[in-house]
C-alpha atoms as a PDB file:
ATOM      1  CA  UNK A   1      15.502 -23.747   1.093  1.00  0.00           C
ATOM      2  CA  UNK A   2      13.853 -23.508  -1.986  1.00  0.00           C
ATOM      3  CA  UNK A   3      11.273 -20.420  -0.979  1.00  0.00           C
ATOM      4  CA  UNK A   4       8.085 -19.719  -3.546  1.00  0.00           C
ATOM      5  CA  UNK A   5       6.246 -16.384  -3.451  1.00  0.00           C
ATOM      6  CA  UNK A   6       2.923 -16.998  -5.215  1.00  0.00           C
ATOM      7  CA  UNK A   7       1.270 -13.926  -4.934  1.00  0.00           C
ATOM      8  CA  UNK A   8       4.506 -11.547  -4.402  1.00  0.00           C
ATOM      9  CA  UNK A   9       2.178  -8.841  -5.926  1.00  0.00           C
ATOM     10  CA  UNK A  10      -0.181  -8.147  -3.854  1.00  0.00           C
ATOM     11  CA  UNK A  11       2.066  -6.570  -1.159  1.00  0.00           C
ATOM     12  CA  UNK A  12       3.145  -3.901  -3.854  1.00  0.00           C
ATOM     13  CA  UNK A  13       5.656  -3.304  -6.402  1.00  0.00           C
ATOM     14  CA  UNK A  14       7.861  -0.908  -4.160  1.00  0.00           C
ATOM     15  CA  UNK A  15       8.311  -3.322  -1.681  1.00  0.00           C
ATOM     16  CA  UNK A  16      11.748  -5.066  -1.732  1.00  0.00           C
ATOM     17  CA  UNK A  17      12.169  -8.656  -1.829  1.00  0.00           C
ATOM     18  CA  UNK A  18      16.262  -8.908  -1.965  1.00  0.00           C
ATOM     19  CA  UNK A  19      16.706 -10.133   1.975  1.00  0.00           C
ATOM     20  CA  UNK A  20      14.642 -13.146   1.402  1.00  0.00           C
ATOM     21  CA  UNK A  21      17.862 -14.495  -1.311  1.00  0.00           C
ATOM     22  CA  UNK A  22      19.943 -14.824   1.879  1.00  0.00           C
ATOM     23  CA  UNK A  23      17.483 -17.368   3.196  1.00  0.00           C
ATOM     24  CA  UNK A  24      17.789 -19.723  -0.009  1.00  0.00           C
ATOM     25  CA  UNK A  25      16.589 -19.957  -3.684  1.00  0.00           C
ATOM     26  CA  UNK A  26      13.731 -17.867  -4.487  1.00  0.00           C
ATOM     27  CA  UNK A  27      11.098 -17.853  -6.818  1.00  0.00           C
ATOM     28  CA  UNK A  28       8.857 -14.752  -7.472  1.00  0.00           C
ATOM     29  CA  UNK A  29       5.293 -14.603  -9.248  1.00  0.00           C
ATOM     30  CA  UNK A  30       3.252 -11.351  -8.903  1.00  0.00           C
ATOM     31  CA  UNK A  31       0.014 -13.356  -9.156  1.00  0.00           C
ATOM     32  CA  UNK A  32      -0.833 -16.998  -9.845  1.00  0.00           C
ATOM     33  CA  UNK A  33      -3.779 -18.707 -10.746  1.00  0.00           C
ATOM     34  CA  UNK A  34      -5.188 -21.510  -8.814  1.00  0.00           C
ATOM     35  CA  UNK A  35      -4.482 -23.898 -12.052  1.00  0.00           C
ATOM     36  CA  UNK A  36      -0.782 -22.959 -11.407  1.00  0.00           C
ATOM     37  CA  UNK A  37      -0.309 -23.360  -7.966  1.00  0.00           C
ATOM     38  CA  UNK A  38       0.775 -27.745  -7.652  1.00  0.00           C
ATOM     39  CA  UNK A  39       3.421 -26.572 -11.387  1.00  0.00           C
ATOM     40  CA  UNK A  40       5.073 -23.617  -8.930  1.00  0.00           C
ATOM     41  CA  UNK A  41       5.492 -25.059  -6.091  1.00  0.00           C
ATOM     42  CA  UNK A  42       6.299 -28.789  -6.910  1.00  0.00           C
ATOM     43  CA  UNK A  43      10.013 -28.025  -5.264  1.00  0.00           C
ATOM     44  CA  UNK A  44       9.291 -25.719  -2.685  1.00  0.00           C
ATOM     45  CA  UNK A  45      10.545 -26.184   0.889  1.00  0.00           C
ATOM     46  CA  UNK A  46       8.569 -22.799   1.906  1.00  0.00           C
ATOM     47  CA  UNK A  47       5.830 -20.805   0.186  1.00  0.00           C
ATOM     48  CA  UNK A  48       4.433 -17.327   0.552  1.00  0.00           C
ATOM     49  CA  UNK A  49       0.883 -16.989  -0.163  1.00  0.00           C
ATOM     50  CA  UNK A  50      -1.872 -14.967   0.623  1.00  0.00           C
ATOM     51  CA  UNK A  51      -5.563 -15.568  -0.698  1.00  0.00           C
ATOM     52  CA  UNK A  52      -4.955 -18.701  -2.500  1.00  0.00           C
ATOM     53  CA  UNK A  53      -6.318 -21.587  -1.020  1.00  0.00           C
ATOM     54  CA  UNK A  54      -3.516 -23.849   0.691  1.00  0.00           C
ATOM     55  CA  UNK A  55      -5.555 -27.666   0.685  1.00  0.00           C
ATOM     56  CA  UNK A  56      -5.450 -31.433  -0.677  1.00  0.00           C
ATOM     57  CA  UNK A  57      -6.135 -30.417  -3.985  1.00  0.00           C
ATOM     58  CA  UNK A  58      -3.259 -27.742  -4.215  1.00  0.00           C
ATOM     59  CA  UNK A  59      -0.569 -29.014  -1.673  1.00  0.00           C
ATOM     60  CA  UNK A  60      -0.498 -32.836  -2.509  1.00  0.00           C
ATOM     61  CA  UNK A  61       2.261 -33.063  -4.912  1.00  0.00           C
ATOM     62  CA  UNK A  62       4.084 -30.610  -3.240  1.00  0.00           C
ATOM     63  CA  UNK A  63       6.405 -33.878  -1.495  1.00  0.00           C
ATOM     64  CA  UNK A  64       9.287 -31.209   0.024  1.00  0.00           C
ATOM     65  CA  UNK A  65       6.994 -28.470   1.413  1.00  0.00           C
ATOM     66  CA  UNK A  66       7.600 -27.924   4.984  1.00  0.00           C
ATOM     67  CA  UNK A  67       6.164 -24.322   5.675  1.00  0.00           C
ATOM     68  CA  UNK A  68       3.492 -21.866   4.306  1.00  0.00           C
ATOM     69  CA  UNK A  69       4.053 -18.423   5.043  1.00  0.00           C
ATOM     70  CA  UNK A  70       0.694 -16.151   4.861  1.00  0.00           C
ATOM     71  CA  UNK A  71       1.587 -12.505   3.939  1.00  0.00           C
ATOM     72  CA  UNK A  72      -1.688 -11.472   5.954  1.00  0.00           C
ATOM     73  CA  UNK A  73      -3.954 -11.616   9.078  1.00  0.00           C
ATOM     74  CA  UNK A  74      -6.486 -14.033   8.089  1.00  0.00           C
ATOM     75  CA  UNK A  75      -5.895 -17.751   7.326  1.00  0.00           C
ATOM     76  CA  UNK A  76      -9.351 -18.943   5.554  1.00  0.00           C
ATOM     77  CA  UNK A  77      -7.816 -19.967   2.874  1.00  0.00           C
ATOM     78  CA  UNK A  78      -5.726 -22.413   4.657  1.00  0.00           C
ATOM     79  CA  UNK A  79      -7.334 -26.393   5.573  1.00  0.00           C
ATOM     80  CA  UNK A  80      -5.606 -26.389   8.409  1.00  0.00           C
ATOM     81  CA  UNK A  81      -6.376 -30.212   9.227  1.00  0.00           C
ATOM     82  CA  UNK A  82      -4.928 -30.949   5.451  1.00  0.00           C
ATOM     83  CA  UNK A  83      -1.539 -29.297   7.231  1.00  0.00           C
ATOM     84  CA  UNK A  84      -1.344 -30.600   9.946  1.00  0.00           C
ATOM     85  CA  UNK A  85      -1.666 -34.141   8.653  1.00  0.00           C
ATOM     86  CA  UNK A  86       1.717 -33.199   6.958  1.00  0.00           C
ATOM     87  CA  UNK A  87       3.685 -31.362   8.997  1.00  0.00           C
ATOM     88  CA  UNK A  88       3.419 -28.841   7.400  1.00  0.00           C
ATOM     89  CA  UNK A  89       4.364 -25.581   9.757  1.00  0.00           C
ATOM     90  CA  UNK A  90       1.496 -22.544   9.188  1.00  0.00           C
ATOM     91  CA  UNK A  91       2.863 -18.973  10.412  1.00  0.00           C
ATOM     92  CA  UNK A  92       0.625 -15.586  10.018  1.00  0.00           C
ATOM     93  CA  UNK A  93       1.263 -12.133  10.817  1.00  0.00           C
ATOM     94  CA  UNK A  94      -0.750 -10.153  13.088  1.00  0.00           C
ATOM     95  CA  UNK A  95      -1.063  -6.217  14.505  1.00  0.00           C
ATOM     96  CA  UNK A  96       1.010  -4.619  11.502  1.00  0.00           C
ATOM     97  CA  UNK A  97      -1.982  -2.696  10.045  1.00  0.00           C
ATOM     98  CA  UNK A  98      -3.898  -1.611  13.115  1.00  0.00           C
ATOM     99  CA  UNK A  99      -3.184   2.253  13.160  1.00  0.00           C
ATOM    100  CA  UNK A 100      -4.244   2.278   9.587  1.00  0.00           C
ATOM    101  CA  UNK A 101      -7.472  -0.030   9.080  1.00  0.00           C
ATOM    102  CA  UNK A 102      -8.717   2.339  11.955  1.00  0.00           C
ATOM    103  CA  UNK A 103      -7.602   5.269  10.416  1.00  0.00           C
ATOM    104  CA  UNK A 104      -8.968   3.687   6.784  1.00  0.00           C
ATOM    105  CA  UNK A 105     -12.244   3.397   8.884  1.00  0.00           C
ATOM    106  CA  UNK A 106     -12.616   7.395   9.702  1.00  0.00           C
ATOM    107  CA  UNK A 107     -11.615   8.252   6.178  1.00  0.00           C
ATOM    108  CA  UNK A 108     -15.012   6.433   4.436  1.00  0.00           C
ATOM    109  CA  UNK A 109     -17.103   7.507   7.992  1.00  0.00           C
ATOM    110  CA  UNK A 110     -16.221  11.506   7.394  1.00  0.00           C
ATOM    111  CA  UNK A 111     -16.495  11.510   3.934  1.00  0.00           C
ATOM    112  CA  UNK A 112     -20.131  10.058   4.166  1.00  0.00           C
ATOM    113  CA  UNK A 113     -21.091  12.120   6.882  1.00  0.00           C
ATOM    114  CA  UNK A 114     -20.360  15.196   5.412  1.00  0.00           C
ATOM    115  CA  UNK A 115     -21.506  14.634   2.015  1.00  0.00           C
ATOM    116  CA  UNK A 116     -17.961  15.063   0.579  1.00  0.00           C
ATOM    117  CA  UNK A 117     -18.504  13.750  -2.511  1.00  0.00           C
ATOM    118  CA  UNK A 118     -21.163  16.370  -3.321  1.00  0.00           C
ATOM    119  CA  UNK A 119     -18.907  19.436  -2.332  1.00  0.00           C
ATOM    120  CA  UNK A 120     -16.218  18.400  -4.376  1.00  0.00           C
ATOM    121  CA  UNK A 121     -18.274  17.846  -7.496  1.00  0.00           C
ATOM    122  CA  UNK A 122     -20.279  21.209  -6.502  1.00  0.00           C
ATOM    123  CA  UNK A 123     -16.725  23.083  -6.416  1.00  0.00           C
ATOM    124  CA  UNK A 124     -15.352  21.654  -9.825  1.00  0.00           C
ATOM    125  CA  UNK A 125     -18.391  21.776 -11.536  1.00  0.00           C
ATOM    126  CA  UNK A 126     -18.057  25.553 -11.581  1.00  0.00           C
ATOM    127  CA  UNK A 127     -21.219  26.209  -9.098  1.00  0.00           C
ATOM    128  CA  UNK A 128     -19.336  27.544  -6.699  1.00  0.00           C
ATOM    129  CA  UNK A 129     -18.183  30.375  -9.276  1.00  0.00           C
ATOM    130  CA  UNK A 130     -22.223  31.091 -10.131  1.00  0.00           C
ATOM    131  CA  UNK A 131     -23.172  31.320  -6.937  1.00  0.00           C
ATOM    132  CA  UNK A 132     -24.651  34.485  -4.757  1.00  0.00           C
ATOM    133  CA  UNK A 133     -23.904  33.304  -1.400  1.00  0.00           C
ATOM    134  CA  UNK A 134     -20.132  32.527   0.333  1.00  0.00           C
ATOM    135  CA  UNK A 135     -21.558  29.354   1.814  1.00  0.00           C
ATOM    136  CA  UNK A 136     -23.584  26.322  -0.059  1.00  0.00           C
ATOM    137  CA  UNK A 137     -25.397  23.541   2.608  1.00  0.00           C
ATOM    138  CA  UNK A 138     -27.532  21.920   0.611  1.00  0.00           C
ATOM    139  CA  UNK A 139     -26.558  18.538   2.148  1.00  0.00           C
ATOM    140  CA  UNK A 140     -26.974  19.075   5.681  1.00  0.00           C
ATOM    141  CA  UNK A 141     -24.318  16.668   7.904  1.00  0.00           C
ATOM    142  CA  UNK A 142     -24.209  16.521  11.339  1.00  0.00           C
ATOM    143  CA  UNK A 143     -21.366  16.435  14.260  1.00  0.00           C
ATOM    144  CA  UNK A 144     -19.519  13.674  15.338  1.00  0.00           C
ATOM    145  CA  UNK A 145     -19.679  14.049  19.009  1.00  0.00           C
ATOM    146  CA  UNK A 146     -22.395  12.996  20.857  1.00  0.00           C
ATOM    147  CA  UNK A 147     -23.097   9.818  18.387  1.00  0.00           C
ATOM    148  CA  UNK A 148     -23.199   6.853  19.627  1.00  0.00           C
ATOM    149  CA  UNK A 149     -20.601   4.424  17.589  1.00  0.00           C
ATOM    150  CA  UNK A 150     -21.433   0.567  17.781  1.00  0.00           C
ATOM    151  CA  UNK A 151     -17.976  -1.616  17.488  1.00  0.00           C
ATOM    152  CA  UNK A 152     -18.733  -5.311  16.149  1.00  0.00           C
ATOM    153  CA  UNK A 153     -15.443  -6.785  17.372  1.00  0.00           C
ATOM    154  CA  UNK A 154     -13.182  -5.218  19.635  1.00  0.00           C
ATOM    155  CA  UNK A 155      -9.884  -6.636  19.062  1.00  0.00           C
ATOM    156  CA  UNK A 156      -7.123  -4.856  18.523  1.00  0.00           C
ATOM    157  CA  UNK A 157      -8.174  -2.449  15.234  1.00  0.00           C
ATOM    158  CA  UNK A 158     -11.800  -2.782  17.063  1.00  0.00           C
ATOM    159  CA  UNK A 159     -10.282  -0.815  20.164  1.00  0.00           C
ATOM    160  CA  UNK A 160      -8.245   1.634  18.337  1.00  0.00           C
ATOM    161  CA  UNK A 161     -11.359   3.204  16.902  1.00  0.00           C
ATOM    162  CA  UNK A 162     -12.801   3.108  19.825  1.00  0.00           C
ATOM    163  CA  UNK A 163     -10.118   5.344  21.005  1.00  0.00           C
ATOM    164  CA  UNK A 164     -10.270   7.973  17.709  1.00  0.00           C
ATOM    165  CA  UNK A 165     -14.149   8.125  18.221  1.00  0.00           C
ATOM    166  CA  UNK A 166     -14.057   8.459  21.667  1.00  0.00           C
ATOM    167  CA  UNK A 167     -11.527  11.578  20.895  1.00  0.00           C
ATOM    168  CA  UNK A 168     -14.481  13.217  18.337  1.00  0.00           C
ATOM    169  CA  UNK A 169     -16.569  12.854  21.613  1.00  0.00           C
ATOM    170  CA  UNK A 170     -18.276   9.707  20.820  1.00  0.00           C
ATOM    171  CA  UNK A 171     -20.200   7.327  23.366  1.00  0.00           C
ATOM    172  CA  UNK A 172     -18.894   3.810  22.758  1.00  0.00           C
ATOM    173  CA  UNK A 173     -20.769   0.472  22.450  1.00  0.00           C
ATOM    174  CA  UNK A 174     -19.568  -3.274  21.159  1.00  0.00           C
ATOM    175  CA  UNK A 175     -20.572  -6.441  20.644  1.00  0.00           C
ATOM    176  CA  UNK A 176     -18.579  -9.616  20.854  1.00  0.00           C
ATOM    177  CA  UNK A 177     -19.743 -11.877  17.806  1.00  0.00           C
ATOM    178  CA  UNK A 178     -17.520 -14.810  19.492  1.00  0.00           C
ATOM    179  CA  UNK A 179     -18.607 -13.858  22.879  1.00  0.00           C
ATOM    180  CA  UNK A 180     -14.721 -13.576  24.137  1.00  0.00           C
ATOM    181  CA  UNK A 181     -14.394 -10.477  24.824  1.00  0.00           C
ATOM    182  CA  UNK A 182     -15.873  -8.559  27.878  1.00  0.00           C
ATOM    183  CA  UNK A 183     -13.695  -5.162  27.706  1.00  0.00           C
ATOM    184  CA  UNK A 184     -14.574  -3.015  30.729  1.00  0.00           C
ATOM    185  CA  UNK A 185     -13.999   0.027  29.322  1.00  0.00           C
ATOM    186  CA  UNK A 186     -16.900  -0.135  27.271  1.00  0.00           C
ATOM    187  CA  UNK A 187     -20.482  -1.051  27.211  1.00  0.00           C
ATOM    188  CA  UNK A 188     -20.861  -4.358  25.995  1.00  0.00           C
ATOM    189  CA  UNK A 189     -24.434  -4.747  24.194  1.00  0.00           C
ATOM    190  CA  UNK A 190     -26.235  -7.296  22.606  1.00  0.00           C
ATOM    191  CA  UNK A 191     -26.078  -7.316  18.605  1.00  0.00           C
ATOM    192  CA  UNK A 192     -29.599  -5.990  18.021  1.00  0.00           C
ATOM    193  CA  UNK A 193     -29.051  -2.921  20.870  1.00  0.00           C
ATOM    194  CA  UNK A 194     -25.894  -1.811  18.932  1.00  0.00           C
ATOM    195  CA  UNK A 195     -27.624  -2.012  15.724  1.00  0.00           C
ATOM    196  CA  UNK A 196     -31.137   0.270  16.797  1.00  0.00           C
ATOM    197  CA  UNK A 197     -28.996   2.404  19.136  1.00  0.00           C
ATOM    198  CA  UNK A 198     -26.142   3.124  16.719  1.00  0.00           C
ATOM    199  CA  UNK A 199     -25.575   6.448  14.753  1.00  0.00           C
ATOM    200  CA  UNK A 200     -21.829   4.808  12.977  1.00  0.00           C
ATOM    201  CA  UNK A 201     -21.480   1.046  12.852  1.00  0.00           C
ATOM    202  CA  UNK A 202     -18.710  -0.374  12.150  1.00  0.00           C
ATOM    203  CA  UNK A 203     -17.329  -3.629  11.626  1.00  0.00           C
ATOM    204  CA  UNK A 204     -13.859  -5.312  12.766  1.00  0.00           C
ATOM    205  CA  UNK A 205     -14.681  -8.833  13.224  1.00  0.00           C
ATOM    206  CA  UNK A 206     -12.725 -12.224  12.116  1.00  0.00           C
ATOM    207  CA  UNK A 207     -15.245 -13.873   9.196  1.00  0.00           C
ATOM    208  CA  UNK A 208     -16.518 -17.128  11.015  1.00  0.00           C
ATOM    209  CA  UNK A 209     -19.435 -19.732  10.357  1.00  0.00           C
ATOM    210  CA  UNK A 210     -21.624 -17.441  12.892  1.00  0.00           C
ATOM    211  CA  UNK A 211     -20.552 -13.972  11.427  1.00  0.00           C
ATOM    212  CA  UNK A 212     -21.003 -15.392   7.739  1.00  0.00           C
ATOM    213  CA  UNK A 213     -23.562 -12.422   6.353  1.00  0.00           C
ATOM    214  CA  UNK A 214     -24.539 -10.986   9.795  1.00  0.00           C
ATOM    215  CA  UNK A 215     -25.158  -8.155   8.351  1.00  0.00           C
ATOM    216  CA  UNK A 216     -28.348  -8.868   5.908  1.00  0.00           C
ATOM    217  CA  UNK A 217     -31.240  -6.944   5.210  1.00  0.00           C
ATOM    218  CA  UNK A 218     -32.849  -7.429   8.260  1.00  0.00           C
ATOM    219  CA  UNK A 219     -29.718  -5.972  10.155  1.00  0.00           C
ATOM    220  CA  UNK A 220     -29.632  -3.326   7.903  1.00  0.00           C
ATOM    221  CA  UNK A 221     -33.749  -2.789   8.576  1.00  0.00           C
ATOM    222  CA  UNK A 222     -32.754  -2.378  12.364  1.00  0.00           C
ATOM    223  CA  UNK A 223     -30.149   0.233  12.085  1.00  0.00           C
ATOM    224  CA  UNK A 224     -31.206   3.691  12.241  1.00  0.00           C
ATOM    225  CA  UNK A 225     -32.298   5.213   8.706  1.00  0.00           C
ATOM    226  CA  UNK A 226     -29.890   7.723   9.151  1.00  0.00           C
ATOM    227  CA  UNK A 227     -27.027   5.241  10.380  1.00  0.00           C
ATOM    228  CA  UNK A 228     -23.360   5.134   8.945  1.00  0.00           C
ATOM    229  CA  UNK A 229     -22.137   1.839   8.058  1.00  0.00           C
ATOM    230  CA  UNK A 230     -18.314   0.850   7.541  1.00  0.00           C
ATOM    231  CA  UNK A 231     -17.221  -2.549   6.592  1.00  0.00           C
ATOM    232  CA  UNK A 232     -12.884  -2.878   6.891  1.00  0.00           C
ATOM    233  CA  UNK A 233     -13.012  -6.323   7.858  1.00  0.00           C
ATOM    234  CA  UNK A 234     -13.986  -9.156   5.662  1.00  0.00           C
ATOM    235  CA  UNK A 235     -16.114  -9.375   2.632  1.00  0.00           C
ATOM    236  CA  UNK A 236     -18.464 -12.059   3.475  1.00  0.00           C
ATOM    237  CA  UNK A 237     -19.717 -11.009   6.687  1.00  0.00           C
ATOM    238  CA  UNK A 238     -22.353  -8.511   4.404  1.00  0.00           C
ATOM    239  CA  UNK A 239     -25.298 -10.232   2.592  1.00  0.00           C
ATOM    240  CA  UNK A 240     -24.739  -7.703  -0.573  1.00  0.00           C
ATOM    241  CA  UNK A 241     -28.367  -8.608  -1.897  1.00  0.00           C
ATOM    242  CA  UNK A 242     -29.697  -7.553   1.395  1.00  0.00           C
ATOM    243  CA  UNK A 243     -27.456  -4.189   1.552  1.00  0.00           C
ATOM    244  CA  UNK A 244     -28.114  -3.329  -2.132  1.00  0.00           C
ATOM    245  CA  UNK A 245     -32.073  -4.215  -1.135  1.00  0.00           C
ATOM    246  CA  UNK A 246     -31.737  -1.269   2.286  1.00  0.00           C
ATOM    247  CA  UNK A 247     -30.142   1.387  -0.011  1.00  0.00           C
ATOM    248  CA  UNK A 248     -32.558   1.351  -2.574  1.00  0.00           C
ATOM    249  CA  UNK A 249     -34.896   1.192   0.139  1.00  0.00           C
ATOM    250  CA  UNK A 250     -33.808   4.385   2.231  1.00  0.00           C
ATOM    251  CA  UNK A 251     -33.152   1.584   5.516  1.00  0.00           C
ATOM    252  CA  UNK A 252     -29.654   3.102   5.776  1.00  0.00           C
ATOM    253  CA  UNK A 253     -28.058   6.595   5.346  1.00  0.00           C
ATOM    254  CA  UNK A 254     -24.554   5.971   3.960  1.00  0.00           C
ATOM    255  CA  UNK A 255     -22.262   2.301   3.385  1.00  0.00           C
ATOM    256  CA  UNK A 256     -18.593   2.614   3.357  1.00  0.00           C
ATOM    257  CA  UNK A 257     -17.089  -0.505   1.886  1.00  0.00           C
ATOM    258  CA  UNK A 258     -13.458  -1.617   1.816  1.00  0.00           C
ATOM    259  CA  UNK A 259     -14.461  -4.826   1.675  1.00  0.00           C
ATOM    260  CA  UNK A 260     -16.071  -7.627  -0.799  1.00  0.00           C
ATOM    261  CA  UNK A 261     -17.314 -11.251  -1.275  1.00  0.00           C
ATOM    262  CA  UNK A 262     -15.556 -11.190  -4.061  1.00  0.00           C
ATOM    263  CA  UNK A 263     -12.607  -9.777  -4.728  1.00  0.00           C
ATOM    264  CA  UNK A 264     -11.799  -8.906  -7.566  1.00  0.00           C
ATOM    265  CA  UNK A 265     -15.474  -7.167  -7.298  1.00  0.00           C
ATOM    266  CA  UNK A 266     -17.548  -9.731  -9.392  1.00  0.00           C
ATOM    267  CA  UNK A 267     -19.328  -7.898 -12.456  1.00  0.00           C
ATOM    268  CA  UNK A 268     -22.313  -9.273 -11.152  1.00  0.00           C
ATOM    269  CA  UNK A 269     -22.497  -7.730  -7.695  1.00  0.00           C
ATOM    270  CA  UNK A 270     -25.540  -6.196  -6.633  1.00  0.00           C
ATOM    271  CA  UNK A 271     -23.757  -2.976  -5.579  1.00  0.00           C
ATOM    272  CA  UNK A 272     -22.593  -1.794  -8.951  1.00  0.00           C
ATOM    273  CA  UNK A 273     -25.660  -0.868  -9.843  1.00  0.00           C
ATOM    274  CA  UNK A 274     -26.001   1.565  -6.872  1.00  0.00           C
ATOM    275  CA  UNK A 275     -24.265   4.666  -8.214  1.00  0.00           C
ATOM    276  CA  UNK A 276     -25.032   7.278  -5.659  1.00  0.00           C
ATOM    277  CA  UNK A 277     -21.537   7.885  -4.030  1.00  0.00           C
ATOM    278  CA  UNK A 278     -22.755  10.458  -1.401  1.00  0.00           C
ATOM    279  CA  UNK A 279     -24.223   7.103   0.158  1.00  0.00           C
ATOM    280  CA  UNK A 280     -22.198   4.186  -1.069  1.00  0.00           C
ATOM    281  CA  UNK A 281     -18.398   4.452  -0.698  1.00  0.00           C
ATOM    282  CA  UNK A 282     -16.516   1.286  -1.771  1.00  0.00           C
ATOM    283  CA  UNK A 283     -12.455   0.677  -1.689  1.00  0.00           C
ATOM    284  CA  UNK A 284     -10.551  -2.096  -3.365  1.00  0.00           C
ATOM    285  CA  UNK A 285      -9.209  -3.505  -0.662  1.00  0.00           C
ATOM    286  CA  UNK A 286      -6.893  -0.736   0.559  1.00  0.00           C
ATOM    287  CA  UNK A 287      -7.330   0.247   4.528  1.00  0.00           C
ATOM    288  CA  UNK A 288      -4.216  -2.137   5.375  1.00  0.00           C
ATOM    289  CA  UNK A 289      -2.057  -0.705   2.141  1.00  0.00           C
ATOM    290  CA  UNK A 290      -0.219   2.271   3.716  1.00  0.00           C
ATOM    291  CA  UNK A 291       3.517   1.976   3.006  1.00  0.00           C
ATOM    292  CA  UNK A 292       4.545   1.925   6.720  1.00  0.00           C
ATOM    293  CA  UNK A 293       2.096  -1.318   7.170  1.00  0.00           C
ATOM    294  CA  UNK A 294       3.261  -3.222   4.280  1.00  0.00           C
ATOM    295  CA  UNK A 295       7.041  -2.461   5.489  1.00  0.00           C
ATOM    296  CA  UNK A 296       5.707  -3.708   8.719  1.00  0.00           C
ATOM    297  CA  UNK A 297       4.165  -6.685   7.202  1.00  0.00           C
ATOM    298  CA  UNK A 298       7.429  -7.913   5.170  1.00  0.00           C
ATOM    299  CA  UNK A 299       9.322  -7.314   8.073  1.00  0.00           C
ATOM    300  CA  UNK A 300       7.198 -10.079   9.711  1.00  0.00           C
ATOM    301  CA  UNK A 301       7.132 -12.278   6.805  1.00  0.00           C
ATOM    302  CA  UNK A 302      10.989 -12.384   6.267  1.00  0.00           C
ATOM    303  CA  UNK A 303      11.407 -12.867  10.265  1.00  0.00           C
ATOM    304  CA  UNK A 304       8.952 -15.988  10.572  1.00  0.00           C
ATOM    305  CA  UNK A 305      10.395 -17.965   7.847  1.00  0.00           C
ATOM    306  CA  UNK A 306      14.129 -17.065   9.214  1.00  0.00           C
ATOM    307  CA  UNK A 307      13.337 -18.394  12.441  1.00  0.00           C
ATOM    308  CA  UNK A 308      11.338 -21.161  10.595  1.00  0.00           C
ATOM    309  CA  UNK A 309      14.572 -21.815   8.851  1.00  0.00           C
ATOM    310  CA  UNK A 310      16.384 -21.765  12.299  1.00  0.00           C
ATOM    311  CA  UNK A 311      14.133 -24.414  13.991  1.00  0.00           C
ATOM    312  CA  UNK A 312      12.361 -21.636  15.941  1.00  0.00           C
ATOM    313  CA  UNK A 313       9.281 -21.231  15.956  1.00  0.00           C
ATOM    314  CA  UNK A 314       7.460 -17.554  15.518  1.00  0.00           C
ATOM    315  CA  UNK A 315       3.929 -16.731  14.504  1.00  0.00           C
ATOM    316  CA  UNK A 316       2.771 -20.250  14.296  1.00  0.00           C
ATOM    317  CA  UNK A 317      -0.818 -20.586  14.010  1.00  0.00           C
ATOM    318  CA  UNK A 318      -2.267 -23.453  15.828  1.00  0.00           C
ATOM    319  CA  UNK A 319      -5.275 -23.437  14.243  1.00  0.00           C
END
């Protein structure tokens, strides 16, 4: 096979490619342009991609591909009609970041609720070293326990922090944007109840036509104006205009972002010019990046396109 990593880079430079050689010839680019993607891959039996779009435009002259490979979850970038039309075999990987997106989630929730931010830069500024009292609480925070946490999306990273907040003494709700999901082991509510009942919302929900900015400045409005809000889940499913509008406003306490609509952030995006990080927290795009998930992850990768290369098949969307 001749096997094409496109976008080798974004699962990190200390992860080891050397197994995938025993599969066949391999090419390796750390990033690639969409401009470059029909020159790379013009020979390619296999490719390895991950955000760049997989369609018409990019795939036609691509006469020997056979299988697309996406380092990730999500599989928006791929036209999966375009694929099938070609026979072209589509495999994903799934579950290998759970334990961390949730754990990526409570990281940006605690340091918002308890005004982190502001300690830190209290203690380094040298304050701390003036001051006539052992104890400084000028930014009052409040307790975990006994909040009420509203889940949009309980699938599998959805339930885990169900389980962490639950274990801080949290009373669970959720909301099923697709409707599929009736968990008994919480309260399922309607979108608008979560949002007005909700002291930490937080979002783990597949981007779809419905959940395209579900979360716009009338969302934001309904939430409680001392509300937590975490986005780990896709970019697009936040109107930014509308969140940048409720900040400024005073319609929400505190945003933790690992998410964008456009990533790279875009130097235009309304949040940049919100500079108060005791109440806007955003990450590039790092809750799934711990070392023992991106092991995980390659681990995946190699095994779906070895049993690809076997005639077996593993991971295979059917989308």
């Amino acid at each position: 096979m001749n096997i094409v990593f496109l976008e080798a880079g974004n699962l990190g430079d200390d992860m080891k490619l050397d197994r995938f050689f025993e599969l066949g010839d391999v090419a390796v680019y750390s990033q690639t342009e969409e401009s470059q993607i029909a020159e790379r891959i013009a020979l390619a039996d296999a490719v390895l991609v991950n955000k760049l779009p997989m369609n018409e435009a990019t795939l036609k002259d691509a006469a020997f591909l056979k299988y697309i490979g996406v380092t990730a979850t999500g599989t928006n970038n791929i036209d999966f009609q375009y694929t099938k039309s070609r026979g072209i075999t589509v495999t994903n990987v799934a579950g290998y970041s759970t334990d961390v997106v949730a754990q990526h989630t409570f990281a940006m929730t605690l340091y918002l609720l308890e005004n982190l931010r502001y300690y830190d830069d209290y203690v380094k500024s040298g304050e701390y070293c003036r001051s006539k009292s052992f104890c400084h609480m000028d930014r009052r925070f409040r307790e975990l326990a006994g909040k009420t946490w509203g889940i949009i999306g309980l699938g599998a990273i959805g339930k885990r922090v169900a389980q962490i907040a639950e274990t801080f003494g949290c009373r669970v709700i959720y909301c099923s944007p697709s409707g599929r999901n009736n968990n008994t082991d919480y309260r399922k509510v309607a979108f608008e109840e979560l949002l007005e009942t909700s002291d930490i919302v937080s979002v783990h929900t597949p981007l779809t036509e419905k959940t395209y900015h579900m979360m716009d400045y009338d969302a934001f409005c309904r939430m409680k104006p001392d509300a937590i809000f975490i986005n780990v889940a896709r970019g697009p499913l936040v109107d930014e205009k509308g969140l940048a509008k409720a900040l400024h406003r005073g319609k929400i306490a505190a945003v933790g972002l690992d998410v964008l609509e456009h990533e790279p952030m875009d130097k235009d995006c309304p949040l940049r010019k919100f500079h108060d990080s005791d109440r806007l927290l955003i990450t590039p795009h790092i809750a799934w990046t711990a070392v023992e998930a991106r092991t995980r992850l390659l681990d995946e990768v190699w095994m779906n396109l070895e049993a690809f290369r076997n005639g077996e098949e593993r991971n295979v969307c059917q989308k």
